[in-house]
Protein backbone atom coordinates (compact mmCIF):
# COMPACT_ATOMS: atom_id res chain seq x y z
CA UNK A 1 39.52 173.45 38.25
CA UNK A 2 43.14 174.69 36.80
CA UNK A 3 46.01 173.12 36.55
CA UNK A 4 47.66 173.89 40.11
CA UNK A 5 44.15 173.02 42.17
CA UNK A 6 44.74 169.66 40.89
CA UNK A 7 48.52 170.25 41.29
CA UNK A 8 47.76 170.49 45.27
CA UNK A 9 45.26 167.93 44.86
CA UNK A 10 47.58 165.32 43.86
CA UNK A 11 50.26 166.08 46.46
CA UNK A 12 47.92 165.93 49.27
CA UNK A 13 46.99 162.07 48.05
CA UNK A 14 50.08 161.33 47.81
CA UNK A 15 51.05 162.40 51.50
CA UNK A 16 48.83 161.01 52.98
CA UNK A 17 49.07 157.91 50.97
CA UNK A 18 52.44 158.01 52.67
CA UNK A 19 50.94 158.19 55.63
CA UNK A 20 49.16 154.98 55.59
CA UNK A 21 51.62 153.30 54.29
CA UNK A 22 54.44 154.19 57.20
CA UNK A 23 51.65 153.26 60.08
CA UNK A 24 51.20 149.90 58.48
CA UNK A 25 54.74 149.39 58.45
CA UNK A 26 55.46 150.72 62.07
CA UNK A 27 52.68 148.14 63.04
CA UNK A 28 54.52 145.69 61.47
CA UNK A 29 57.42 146.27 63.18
CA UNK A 30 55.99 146.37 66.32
CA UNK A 31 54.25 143.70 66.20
CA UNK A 32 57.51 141.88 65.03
CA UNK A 33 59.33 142.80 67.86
CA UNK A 34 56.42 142.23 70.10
CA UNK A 35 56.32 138.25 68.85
CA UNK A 36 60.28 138.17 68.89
CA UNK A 37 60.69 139.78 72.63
CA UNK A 38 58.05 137.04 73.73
CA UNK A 39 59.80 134.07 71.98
CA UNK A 40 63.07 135.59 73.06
CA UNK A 41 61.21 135.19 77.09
CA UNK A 42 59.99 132.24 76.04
CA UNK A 43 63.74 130.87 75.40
CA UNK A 44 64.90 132.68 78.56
CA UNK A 45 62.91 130.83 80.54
CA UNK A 46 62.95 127.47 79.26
CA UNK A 47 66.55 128.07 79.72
CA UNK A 48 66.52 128.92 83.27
CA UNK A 49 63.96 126.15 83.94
CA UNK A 50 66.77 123.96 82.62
CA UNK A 51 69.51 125.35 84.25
CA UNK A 52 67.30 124.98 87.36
CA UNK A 53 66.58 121.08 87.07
CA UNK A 54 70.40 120.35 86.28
CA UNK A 55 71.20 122.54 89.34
CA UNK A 56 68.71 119.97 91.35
CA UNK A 57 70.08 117.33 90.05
CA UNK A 58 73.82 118.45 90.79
CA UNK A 59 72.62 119.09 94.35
CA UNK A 60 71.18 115.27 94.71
CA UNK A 61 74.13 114.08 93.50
CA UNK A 62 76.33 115.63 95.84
CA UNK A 63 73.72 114.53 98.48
CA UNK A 64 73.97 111.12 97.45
CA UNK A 65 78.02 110.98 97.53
CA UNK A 66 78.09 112.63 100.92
CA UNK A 67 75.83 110.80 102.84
CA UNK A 68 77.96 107.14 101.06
CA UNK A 69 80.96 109.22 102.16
CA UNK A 70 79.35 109.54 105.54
CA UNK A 71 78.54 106.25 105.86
CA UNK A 72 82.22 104.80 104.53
CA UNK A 73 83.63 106.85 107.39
CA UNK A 74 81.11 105.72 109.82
CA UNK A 75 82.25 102.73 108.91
CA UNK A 76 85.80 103.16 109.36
CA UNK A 77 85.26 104.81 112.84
CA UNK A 78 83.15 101.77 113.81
CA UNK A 79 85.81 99.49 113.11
CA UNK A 80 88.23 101.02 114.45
CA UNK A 81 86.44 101.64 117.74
CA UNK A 82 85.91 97.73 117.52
CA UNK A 83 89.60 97.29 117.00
CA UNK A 84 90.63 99.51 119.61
CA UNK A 85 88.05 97.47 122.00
CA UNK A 86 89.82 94.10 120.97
CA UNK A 87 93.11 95.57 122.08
CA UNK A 88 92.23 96.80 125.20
CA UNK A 89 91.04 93.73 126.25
CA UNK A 90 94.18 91.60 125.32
CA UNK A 91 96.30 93.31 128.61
CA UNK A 92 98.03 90.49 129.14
CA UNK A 93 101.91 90.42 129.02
CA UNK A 94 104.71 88.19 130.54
CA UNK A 95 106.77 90.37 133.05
CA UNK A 96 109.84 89.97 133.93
CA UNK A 97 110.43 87.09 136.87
CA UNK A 98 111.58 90.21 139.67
CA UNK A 99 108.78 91.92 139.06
CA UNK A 100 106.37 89.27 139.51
CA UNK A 101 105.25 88.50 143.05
CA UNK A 102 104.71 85.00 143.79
CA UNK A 103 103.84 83.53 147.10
CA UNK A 104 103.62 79.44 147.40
CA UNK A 105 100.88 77.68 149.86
CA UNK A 106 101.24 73.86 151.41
CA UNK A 107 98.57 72.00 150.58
CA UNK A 108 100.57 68.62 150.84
CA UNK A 109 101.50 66.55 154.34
CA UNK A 110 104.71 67.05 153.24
CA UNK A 111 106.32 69.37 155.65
CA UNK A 112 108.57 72.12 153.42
CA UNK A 113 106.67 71.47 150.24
CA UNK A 114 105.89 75.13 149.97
CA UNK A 115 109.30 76.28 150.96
CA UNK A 116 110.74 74.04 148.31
CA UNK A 117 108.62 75.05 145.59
CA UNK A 118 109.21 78.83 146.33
CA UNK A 119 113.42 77.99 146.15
CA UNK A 120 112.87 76.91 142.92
CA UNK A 121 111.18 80.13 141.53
CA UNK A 122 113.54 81.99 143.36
CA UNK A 123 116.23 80.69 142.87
CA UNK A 124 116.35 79.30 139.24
CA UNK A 125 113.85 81.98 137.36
CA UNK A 126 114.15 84.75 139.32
CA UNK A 127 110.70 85.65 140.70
CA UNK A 128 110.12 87.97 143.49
CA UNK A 129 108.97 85.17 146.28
CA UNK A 130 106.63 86.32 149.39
CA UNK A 131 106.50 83.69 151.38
CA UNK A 132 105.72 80.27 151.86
CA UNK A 133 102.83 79.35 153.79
CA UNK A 134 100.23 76.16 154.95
CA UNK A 135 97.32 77.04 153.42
CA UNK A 136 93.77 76.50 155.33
CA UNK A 137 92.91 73.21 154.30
CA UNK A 138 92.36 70.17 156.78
CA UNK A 139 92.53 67.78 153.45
CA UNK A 140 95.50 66.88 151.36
CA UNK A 141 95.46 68.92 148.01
CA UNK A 142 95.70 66.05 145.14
CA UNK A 143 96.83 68.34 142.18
CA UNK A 144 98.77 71.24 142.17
CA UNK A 145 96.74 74.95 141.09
CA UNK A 146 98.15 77.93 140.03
CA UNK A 147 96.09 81.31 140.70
CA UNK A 148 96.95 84.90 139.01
CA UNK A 149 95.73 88.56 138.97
CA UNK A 150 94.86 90.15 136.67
CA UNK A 151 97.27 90.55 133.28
CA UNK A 152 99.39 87.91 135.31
CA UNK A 153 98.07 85.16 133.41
CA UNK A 154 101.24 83.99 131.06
CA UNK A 155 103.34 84.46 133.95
CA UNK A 156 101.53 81.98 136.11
CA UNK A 157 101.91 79.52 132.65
CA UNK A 158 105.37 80.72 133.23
CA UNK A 159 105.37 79.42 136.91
CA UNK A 160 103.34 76.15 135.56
CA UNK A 161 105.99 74.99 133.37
CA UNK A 162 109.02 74.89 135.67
CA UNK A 163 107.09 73.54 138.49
CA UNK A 164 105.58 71.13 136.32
CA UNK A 165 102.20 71.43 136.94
CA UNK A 166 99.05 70.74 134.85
CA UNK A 167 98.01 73.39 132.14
CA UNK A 168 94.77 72.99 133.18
CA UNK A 169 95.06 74.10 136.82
CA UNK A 170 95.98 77.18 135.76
CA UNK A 171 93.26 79.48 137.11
CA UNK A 172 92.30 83.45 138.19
CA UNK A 173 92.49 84.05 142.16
CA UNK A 174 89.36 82.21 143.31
CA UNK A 175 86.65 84.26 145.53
CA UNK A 176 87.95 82.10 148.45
CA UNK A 177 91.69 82.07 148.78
CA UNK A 178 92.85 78.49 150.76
CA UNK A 179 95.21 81.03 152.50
CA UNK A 180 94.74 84.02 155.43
CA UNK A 181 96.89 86.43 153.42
CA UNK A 182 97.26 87.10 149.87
CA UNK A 183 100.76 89.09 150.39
CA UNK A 184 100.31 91.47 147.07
CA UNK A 185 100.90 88.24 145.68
CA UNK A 186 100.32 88.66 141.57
CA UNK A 187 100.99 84.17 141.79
CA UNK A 188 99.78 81.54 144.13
CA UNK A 189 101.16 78.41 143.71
CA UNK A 190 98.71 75.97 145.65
CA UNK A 191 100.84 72.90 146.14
CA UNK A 192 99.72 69.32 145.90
CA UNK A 193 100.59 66.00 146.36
CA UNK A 194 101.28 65.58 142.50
CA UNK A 195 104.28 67.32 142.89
CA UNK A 196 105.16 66.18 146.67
CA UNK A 197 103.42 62.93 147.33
CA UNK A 198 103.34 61.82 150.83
CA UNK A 199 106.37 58.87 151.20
CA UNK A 200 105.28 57.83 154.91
CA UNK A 201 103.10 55.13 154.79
């Protein structure tokens, strides 16, 4: 063999030593970036799995504040519907004497007990008087009652004290009035023979 047969020879080894040598290295390299793409997915998704349970536990804790928010105003509205209630109730208010309608009943054997009663109101507080009337009784009345409507219960205490009857016979209208006619009467004065007792006898 001359010189230049083993001239070619040698250059084809070398070539395709060459060769060999650039497909092991483009394996390399791909398998490099094969293994970092798949930790780089790997990451990714541990990541996102992450971000996902902190997400979830955001949400429950923005569950848990609204429904103690929820329950706070509940709350609030509760007691204020149960204050509201309390005031409704408590309708009570002293009116002024004029605009109070009182009516006075004989319950005594004292003849112009009643009419006596109802000059006083009249004429020394200032109540609207409707009459004054025997009431139905055939017995003598021992102690002195005063009836009201309703919301007219500090003016009958009103009418109590400057009669000078007892606190305790203070009272709502009964079922059975011991009169015919109420009047529109807001006060009944039922008077007995505690304030008038009878001087014949």
């Amino acid at each position: 063999m001359n010189i230049a047969g083993k001239g070619v020879i040698l250059i084809i080894a070398v070539v395709t030593a060459g060769i060999i040598v650039l497909n092991q290295g483009l394996d390399k390299n791909t398998s490099a970036t094969s293994a970092t793409s798949a930790t780089s997915a790997t990451s990714e998704l541990g990541a996102n799995t992450q971000e996902t349970q902190d997400t979830d536990e955001e949400s429950q804790e923005i569950e848990q504040e609204t429904d103690t928010t929820s329950e706070g105003v509940s709350e609030e509205n509760s007691g204020g519907e149960a204050n509201e209630g309390s005031q409704s109730t408590s309708t009570s208010v002293l009116h002024p004497p004029a605009e109070v309608r009182v009516l006075v009943a004989n319950g005594t054997e004292v003849t112009g007990a009643a009419g006596a009663t109802l000059d006083t109101l009249v004429a020394n507080a200032g109540y609207n008087g409707v009459g004054a009337v025997n009431d139905l009784g055939d017995q003598v009345l021992l102690e002195t009652f005063v009836y009201y409507g309703q919301g007219y219960d500090l003016d009958a205490q009103n009418v109590r004290l400057i009669i000078n009857a007892d606190s305790s016979n203070v009272l709502p209208f009964p079922e059975i009035l011991p009169i015919d006619d109420l009047s529109d009467a807001n006060v009944l004065v039922h008077v007995g023979a505690d304030l008038f007792p009878d001087q014949g006898g």
